[in-house]
Every structure is written in C-alpha cells, then in structure tokens.
Protein backbone atom coordinates (compact mmCIF):
# COMPACT_ATOMS: atom_id res chain seq x y z
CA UNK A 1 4.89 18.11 2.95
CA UNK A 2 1.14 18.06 3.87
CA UNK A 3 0.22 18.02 7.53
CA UNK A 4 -0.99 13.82 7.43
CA UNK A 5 2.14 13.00 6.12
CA UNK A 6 4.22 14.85 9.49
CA UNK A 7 1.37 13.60 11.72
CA UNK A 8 1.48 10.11 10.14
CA UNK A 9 4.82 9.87 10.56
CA UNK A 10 5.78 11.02 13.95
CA UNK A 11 3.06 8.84 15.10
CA UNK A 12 4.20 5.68 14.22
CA UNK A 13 8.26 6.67 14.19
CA UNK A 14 8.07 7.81 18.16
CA UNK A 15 6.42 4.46 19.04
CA UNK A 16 8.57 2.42 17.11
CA UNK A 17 11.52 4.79 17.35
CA UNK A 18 11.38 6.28 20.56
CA UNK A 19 12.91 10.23 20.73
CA UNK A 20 14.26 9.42 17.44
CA UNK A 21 12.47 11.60 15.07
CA UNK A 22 13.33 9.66 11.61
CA UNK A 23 12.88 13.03 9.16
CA UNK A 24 16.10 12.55 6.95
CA UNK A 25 14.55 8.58 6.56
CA UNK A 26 10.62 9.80 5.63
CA UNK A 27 12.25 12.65 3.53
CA UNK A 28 13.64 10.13 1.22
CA UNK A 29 10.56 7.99 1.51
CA UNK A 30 8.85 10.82 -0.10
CA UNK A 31 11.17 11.36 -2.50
CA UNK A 32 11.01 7.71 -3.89
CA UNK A 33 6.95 8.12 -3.80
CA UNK A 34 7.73 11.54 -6.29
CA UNK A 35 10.16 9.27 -8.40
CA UNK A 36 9.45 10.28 -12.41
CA UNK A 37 7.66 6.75 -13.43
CA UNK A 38 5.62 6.81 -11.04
CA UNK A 39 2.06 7.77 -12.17
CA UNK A 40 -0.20 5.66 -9.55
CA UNK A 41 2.32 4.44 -6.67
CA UNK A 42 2.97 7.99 -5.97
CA UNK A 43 2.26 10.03 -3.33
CA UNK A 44 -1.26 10.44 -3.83
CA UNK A 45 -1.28 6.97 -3.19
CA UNK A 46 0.35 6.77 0.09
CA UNK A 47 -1.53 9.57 1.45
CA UNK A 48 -4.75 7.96 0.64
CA UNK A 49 -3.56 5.12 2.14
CA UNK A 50 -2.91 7.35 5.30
CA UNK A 51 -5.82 9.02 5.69
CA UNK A 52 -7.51 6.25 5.59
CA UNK A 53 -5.81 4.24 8.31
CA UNK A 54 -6.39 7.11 10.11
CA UNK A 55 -10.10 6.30 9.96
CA UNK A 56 -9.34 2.92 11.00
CA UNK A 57 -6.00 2.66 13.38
CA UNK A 58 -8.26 1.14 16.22
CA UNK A 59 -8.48 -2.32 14.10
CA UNK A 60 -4.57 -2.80 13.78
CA UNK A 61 -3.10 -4.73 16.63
CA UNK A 62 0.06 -3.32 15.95
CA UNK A 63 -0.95 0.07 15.19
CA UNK A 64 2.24 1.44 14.81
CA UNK A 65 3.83 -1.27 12.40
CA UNK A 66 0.94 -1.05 10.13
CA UNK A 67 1.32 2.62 9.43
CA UNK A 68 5.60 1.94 9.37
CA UNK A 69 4.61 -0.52 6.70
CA UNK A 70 2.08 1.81 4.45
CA UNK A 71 5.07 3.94 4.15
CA UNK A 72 7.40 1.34 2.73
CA UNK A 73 4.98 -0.92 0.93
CA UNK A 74 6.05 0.91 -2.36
CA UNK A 75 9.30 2.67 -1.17
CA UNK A 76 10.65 0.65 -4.33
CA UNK A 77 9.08 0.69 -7.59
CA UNK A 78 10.84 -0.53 -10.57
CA UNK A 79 7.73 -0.92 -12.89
CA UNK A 80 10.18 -2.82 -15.26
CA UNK A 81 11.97 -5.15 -12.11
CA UNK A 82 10.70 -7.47 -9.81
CA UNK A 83 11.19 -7.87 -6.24
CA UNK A 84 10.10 -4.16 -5.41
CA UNK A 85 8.01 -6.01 -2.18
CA UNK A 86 11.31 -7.97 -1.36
CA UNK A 87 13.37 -4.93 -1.64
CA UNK A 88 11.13 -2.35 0.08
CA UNK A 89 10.74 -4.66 3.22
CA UNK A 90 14.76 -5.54 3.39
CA UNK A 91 14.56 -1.33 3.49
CA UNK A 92 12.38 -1.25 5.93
CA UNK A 93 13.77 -3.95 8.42
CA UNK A 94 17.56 -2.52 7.51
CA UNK A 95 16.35 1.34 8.68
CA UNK A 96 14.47 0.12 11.83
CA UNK A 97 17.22 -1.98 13.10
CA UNK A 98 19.24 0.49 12.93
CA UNK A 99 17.65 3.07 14.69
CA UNK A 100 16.90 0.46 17.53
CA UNK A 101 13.96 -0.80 16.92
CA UNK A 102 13.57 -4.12 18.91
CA UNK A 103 14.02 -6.91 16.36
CA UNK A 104 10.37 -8.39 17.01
CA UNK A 105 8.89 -5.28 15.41
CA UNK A 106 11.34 -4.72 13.07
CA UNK A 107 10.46 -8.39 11.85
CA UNK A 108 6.39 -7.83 11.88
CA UNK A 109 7.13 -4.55 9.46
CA UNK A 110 9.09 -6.93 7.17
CA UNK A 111 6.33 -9.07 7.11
CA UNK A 112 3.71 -6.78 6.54
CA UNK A 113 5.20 -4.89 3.41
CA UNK A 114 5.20 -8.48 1.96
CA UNK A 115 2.05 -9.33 2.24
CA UNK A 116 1.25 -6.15 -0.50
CA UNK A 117 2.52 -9.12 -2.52
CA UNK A 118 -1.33 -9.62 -2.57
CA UNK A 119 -0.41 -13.31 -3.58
CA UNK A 120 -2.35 -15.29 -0.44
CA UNK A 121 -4.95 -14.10 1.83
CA UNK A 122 -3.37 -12.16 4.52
CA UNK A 123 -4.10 -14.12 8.07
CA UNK A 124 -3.29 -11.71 10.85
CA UNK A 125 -5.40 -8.74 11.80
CA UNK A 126 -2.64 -6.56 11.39
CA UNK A 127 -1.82 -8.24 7.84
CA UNK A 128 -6.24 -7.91 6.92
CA UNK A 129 -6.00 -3.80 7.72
CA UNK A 130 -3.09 -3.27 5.74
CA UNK A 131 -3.32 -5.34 2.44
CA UNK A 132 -7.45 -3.73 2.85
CA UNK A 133 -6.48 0.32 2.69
CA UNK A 134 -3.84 -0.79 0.13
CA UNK A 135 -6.67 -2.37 -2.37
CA UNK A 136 -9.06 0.34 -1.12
CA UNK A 137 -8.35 1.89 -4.90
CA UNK A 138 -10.65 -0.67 -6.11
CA UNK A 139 -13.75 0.40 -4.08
CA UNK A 140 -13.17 4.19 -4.74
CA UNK A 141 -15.66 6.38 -6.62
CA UNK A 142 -15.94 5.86 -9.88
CA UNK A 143 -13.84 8.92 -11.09
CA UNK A 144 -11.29 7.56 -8.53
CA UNK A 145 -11.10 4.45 -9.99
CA UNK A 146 -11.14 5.54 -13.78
CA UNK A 147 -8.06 7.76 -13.04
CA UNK A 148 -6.36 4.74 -11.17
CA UNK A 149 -6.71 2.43 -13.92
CA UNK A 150 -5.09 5.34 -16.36
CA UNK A 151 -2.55 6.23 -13.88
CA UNK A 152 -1.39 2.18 -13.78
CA UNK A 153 -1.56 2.20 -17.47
CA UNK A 154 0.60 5.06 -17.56
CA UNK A 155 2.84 3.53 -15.54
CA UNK A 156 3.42 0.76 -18.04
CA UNK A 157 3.02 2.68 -20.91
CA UNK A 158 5.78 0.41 -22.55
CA UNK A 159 3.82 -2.24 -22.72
CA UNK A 160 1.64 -2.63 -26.31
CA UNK A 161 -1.85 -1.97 -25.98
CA UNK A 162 -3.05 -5.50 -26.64
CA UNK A 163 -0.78 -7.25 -24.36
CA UNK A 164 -1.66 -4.66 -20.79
CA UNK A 165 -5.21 -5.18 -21.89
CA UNK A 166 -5.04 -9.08 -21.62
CA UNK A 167 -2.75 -8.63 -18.48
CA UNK A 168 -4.54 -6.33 -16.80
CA UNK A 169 -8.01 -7.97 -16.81
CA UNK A 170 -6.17 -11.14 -15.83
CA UNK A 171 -5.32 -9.30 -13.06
CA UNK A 172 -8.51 -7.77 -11.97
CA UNK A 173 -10.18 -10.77 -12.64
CA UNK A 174 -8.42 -12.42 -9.71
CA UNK A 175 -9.47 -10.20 -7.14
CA UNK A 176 -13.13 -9.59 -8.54
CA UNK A 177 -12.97 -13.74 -8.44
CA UNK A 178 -11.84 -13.69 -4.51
CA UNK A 179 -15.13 -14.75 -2.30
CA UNK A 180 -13.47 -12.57 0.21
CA UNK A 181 -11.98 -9.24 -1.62
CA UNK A 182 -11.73 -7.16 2.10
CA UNK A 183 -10.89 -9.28 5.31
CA UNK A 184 -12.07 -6.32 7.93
CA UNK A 185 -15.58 -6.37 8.36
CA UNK A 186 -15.71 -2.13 8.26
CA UNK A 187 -13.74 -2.04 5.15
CA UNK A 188 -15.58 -4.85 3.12
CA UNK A 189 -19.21 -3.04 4.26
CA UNK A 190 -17.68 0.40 3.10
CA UNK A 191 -15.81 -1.00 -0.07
CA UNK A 192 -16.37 -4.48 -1.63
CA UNK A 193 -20.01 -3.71 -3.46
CA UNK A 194 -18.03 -0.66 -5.53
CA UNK A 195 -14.99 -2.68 -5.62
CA UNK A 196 -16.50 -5.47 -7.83
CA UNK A 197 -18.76 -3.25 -9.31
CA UNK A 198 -15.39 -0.96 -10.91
CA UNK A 199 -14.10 -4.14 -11.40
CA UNK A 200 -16.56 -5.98 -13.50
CA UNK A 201 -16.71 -2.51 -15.52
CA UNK A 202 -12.91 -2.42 -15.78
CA UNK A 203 -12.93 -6.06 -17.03
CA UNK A 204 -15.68 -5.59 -20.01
C-alpha cells in the first residue's frame, strides 16, 4: 500500500463517509486493480491518476466525488465483457449508500464513473477533471506512452494482430480527431500538444 493510495483515500472516504474509515472497501478496490489480466488498468494506473488529481483537486467542484470516482472508474475490468463502466458505478453507488452517504453524492459518483465511457464530451466541471487525468496517458512522455500502448495490447492479447491494429487506431483516431481532447484549461496547456503528438505516432 503506498502512502497516496492511504492519503487518497481517507481524504475523500471521511468527507463522503464521515468517521467511517472504508479500509475493508479500498482493500478490495486494490485487489481488483492487481487482478491477473490486467496489464494497463492496474494499479499503476490508478495511482497516476491520483497523483495527479492531487496536483489539481482545487478545479473539482466536488472534490471529494471526483477522487471516490478515480477509484472505481475501473474497479471492473472484464477485457472480454462489456458494461465494466455500468458495473463499476452500480459498485460504487451500492457501497456509498450503504455506508450513508447522502443519496445526492452517491448519485454524482455514479455519474462520474460513467462518463470514463469517454463516449460524449463530459459537461460538468467535475465530469472535465475527471475524464482529463483519466486520458492523461495520452499526453505522457513518450516512454510512458510506448509502454501504455504495449500494456493495452497486452491486455487484449487474444485478439489477432491485424484485427487490434485496425481497432486500435480507430480508436485513437477519435480522440486525436476531437477539436477539444482536454476540457480544463491547465490540463489541455500541460497535455494536449504530446497527446496528439503520441497519437499521430501511434496511428502511423
């Protein structure tokens, strides 16, 4: 357990939570991150997703619910399934209900692990922060990037070679073809140059 992952989660559990201190719940958050097929939505992933709200917590509305959803955007992760959003929010709302979290938030974590969908442009502020540190992959440095794209080929290493290829750029292609690739003025200053630059060189 590294130190951002205790800090990270008190933080947001004892606002949401109250004197509730949630440890048996993150405990099995992190063992779903360490699950044996994952190779990128692991928890390298969520602590770079962390540490870098950490830099920017001061842009999130709802500071609280934003980190609350970073831990459950990819609390499921069937890479062979579909619903793993669906299914990690339900999670999500199901555990904060029941440790009496007030319905309102509850709802707004729901929403927020959804919107890692990435299929629409994410409208509220809250929404722009979160769905911004979860693409921040595709503005790392370029040895960050090159290991991302092997880890998510890993990941669906039963797919032929030919067919992930086509996919994958189809994929990439959709974000590098966004106008707007990060909604948060810090984030798209800091990121979006690199981000279509690894992207262009991903896509050939």
């Amino acid at each position: 357990m590294t130190a951002l992952f205790e800090r990270s989660w008190h933080r947001a559990w004892s606002e949401l939570a109250g004197d509730l201190d949630g440890c048996a719940l993150r405990d099995e958050l992190l063992t779903r991150y360490a699950e044996p097929q994952r190779k990128y939505h692991t928890r390298q992933h969520l602590e770079e997703c962390l540490a870098l709200f950490e830099e920017v917590i001061a842009l999130a509305p709802h500071p609280a619910e934003v980190e609350m959803a970073l831990w459950f955007h990819d609390a499921v992760y069937d890479v062979k399934g579909s619903g793993n959003e669906e299914r990690s929010a339900d999670w999500a709302h199901r555990a904060l209900i029941e440790a009496g979290v007030d319905a309102a938030s509850a709802d707004r974590v729901r929403q927020l692990v959804l919107v890692t969908k990435h299929d629409g442009v994410p409208s509220s502020p809250d929404e722009q922060v979160l769905v911004d540190i979860d693409l921040a992959i595709l503005g790392a440095e370029r040895q960050r990037f090159d290991e991302y794209e092997r880890q998510i080929r890993e990941e669906y290493g039963f797919v032929p070679g030919f067919l992930f290829r086509r996919k994958r750029k189809q994929i990439l292609k959709t974000f590098l073809d966004r106008p707007v690739l990060y909604s948060t003025p810090a984030l798209r200053e800091r990121l979006d140059a690199r981000a279509r630059e690894n992207l262009r060189r991903a896509i050939g």
